[in-house]
PDB file of N, CA and C in Angstrom:
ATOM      1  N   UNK A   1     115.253 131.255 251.052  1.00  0.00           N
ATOM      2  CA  UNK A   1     116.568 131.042 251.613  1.00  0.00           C
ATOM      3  C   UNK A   1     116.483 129.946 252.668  1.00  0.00           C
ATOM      4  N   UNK A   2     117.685 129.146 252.590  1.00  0.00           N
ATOM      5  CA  UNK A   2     117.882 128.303 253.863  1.00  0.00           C
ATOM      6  C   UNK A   2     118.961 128.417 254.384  1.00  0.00           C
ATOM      7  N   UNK A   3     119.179 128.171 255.757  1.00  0.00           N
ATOM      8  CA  UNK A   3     120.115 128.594 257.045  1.00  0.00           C
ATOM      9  C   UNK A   3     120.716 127.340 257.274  1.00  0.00           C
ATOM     10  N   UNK A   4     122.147 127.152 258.044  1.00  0.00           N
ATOM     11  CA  UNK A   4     122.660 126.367 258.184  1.00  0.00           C
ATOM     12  C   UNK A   4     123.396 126.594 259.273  1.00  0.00           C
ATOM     13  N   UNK A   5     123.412 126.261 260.382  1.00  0.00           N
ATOM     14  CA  UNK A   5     124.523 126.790 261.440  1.00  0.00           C
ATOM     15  C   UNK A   5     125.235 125.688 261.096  1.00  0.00           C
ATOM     16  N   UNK A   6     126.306 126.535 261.530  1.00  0.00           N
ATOM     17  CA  UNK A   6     128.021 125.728 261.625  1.00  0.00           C
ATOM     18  C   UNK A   6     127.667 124.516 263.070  1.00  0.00           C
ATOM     19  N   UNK A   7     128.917 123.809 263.115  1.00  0.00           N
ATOM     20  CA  UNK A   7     128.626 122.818 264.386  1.00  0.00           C
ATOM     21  C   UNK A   7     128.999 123.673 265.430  1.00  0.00           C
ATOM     22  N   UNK A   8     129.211 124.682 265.224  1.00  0.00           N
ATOM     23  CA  UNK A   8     130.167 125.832 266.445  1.00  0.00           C
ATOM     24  C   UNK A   8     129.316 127.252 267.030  1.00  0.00           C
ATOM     25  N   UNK A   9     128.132 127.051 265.931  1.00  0.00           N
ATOM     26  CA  UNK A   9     127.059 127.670 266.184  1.00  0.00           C
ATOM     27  C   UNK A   9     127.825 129.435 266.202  1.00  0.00           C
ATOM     28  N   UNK A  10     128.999 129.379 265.721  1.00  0.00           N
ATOM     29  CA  UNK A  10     129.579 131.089 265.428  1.00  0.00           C
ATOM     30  C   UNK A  10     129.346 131.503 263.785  1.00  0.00           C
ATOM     31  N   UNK A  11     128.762 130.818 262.836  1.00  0.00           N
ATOM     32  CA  UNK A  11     128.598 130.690 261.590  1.00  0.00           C
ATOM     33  C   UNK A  11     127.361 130.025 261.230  1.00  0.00           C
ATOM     34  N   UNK A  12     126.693 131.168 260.250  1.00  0.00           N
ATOM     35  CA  UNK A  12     125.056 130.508 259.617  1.00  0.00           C
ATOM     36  C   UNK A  12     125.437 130.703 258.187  1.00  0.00           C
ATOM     37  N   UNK A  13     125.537 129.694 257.486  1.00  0.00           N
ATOM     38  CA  UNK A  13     125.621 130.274 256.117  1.00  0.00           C
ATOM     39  C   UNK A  13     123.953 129.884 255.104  1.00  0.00           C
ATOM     40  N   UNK A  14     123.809 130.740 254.500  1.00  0.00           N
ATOM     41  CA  UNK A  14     122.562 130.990 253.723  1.00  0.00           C
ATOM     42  C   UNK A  14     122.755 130.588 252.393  1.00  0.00           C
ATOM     43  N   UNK A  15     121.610 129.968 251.834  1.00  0.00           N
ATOM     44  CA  UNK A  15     121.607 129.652 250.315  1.00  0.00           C
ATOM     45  C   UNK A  15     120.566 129.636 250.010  1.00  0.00           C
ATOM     46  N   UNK A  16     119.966 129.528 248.329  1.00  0.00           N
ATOM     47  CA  UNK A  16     119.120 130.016 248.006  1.00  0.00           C
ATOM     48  C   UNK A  16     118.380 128.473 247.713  1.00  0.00           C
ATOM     49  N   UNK A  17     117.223 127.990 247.283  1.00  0.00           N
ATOM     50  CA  UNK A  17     116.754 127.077 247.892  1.00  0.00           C
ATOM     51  C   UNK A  17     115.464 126.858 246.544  1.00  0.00           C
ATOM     52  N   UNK A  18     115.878 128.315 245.407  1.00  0.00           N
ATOM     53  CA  UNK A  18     115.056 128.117 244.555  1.00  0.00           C
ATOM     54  C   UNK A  18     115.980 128.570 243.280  1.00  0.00           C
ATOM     55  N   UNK A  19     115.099 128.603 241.940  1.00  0.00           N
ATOM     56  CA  UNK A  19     116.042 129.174 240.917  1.00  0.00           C
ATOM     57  C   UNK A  19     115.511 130.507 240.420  1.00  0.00           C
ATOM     58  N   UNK A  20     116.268 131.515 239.989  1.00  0.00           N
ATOM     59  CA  UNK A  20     116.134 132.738 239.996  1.00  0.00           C
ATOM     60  C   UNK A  20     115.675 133.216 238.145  1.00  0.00           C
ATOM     61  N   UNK A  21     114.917 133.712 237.737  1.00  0.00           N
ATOM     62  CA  UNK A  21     114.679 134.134 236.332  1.00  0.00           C
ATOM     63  C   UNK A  21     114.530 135.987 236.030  1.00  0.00           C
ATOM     64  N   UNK A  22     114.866 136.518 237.330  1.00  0.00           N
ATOM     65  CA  UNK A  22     114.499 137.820 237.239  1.00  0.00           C
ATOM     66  C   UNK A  22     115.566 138.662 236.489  1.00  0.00           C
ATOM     67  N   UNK A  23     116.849 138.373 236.742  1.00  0.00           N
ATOM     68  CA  UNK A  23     117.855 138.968 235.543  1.00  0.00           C
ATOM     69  C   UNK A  23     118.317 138.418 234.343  1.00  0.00           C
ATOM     70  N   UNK A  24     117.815 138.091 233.284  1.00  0.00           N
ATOM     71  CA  UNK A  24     118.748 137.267 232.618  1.00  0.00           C
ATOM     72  C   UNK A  24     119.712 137.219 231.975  1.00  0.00           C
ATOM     73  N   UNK A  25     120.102 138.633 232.187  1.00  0.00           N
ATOM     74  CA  UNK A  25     121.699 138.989 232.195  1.00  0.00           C
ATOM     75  C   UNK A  25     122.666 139.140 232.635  1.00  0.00           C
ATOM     76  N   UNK A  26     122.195 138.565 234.622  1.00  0.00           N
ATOM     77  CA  UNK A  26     123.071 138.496 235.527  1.00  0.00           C
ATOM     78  C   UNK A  26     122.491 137.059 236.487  1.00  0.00           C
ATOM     79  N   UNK A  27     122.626 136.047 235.320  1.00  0.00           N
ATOM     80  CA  UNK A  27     122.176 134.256 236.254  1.00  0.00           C
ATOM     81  C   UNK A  27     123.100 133.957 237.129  1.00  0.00           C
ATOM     82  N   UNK A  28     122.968 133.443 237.926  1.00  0.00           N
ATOM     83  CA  UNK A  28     123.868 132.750 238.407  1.00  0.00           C
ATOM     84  C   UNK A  28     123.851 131.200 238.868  1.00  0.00           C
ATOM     85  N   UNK A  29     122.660 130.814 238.461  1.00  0.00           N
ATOM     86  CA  UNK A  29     122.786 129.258 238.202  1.00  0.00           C
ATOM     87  C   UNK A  29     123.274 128.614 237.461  1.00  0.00           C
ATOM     88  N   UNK A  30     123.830 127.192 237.732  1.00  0.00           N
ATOM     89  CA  UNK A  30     124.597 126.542 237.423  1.00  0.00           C
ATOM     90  C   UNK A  30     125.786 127.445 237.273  1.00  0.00           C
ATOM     91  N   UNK A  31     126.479 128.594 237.768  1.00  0.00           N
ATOM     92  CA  UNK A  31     127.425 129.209 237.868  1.00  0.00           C
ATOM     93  C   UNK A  31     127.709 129.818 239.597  1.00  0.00           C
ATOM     94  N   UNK A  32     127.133 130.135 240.159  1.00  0.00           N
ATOM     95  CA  UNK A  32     127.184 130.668 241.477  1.00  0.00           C
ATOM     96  C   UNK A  32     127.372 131.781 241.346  1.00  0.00           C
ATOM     97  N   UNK A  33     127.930 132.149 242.796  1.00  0.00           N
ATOM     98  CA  UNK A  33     127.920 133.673 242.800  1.00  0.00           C
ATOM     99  C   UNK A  33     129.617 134.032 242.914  1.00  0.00           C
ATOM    100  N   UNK A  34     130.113 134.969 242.364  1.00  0.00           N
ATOM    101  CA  UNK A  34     131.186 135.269 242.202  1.00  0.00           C
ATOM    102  C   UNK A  34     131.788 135.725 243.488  1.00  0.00           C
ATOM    103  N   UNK A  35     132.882 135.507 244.308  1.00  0.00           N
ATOM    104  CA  UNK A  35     133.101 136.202 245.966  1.00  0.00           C
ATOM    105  C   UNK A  35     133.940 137.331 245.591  1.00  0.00           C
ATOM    106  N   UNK A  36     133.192 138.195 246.783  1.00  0.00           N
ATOM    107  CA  UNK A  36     134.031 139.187 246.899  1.00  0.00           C
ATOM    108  C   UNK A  36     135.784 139.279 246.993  1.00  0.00           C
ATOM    109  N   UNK A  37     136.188 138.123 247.569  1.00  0.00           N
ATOM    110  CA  UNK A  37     137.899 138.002 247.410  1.00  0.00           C
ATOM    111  C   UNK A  37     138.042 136.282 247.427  1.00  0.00           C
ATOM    112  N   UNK A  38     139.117 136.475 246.388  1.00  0.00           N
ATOM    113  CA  UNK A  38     139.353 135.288 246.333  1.00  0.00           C
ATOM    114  C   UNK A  38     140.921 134.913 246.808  1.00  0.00           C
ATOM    115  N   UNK A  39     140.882 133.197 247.029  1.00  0.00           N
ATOM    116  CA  UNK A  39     141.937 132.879 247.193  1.00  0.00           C
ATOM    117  C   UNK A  39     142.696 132.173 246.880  1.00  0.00           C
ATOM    118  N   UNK A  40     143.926 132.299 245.891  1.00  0.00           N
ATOM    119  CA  UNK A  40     144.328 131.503 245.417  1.00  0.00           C
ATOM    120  C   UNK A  40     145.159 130.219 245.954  1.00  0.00           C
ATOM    121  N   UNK A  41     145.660 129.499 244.683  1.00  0.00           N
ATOM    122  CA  UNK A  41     146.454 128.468 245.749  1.00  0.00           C
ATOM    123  C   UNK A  41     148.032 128.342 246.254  1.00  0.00           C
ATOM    124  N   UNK A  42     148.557 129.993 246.362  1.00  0.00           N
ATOM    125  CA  UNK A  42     149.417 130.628 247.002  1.00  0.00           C
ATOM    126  C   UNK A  42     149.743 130.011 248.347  1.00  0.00           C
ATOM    127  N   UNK A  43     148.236 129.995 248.803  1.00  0.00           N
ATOM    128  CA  UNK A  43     147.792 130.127 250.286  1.00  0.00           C
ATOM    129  C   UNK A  43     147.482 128.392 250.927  1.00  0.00           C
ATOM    130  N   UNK A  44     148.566 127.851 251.743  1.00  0.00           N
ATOM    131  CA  UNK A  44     148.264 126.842 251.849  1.00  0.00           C
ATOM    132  C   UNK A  44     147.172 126.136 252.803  1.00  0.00           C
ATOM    133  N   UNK A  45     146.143 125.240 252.235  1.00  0.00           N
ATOM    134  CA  UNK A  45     145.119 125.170 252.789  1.00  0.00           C
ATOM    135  C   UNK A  45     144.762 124.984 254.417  1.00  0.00           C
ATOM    136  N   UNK A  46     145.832 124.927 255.182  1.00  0.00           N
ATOM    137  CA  UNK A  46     145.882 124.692 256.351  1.00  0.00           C
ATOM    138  C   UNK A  46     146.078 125.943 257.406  1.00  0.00           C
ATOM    139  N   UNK A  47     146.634 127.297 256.432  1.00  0.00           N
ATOM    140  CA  UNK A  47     146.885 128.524 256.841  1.00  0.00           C
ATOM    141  C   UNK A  47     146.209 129.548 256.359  1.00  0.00           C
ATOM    142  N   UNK A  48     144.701 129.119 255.650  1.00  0.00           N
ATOM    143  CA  UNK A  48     144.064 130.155 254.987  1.00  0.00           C
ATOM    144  C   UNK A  48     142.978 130.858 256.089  1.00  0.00           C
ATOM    145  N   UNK A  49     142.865 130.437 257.625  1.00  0.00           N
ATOM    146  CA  UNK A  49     142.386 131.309 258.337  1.00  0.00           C
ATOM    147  C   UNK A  49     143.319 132.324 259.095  1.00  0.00           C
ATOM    148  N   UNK A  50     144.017 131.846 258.985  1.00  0.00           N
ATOM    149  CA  UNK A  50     145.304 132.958 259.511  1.00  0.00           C
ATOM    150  C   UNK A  50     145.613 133.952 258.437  1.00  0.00           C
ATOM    151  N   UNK A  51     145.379 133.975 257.383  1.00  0.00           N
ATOM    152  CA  UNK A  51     145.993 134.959 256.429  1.00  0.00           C
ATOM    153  C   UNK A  51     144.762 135.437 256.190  1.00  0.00           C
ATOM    154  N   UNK A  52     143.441 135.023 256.320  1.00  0.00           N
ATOM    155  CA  UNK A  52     142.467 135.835 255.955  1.00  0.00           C
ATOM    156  C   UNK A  52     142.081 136.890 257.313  1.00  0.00           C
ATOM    157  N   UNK A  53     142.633 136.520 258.487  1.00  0.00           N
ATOM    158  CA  UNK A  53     142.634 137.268 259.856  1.00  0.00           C
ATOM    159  C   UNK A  53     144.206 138.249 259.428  1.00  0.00           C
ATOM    160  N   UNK A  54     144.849 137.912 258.844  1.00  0.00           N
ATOM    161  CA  UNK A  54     146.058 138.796 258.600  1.00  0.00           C
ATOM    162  C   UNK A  54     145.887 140.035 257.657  1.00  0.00           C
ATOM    163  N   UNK A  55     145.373 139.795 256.359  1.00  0.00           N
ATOM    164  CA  UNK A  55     145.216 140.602 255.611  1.00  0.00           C
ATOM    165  C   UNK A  55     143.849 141.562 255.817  1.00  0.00           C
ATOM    166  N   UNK A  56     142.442 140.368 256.501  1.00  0.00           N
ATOM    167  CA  UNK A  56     141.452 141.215 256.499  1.00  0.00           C
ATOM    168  C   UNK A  56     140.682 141.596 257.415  1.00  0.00           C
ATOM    169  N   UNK A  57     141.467 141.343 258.389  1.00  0.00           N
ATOM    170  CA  UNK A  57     140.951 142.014 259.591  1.00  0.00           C
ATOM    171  C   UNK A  57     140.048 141.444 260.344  1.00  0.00           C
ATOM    172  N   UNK A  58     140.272 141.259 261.384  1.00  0.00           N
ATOM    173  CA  UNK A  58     138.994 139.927 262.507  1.00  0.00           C
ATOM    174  C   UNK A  58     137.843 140.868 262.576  1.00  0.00           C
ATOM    175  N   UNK A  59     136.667 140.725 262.253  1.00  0.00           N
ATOM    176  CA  UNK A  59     135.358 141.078 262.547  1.00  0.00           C
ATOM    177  C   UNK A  59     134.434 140.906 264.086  1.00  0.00           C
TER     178      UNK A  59
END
């Protein structure tokens, strides 16, 4: 895995840094990983931190 802080240093996001062969019925290369919620394009891109603090709650 490799780490990435945000420029704000409130966010590290992680990625994987190699390729995976252990499931080969659940790859996810060259596909990624599927997210837990998605967002469509309902949501206009300038207001999608406000609605994700609206619907899912500030952590």
């Amino acid at each position: 895995m490799n780490f990435v802080k945000s420029p704000c240093n409130e966010f590290e996001l992680g990625y994987s840094i190699s390729k995976s062969f252990r499931i080969p019925n659940m790859t996810i290369d060259s596909k990624g990983i599927q997210p837990d919620y998605f967002l469509n394009n309902e949501i206009e891109e300038y207001n999608w931190l406000d609605y994700v603090i609206e619907v899912f709650g500030q952590k």
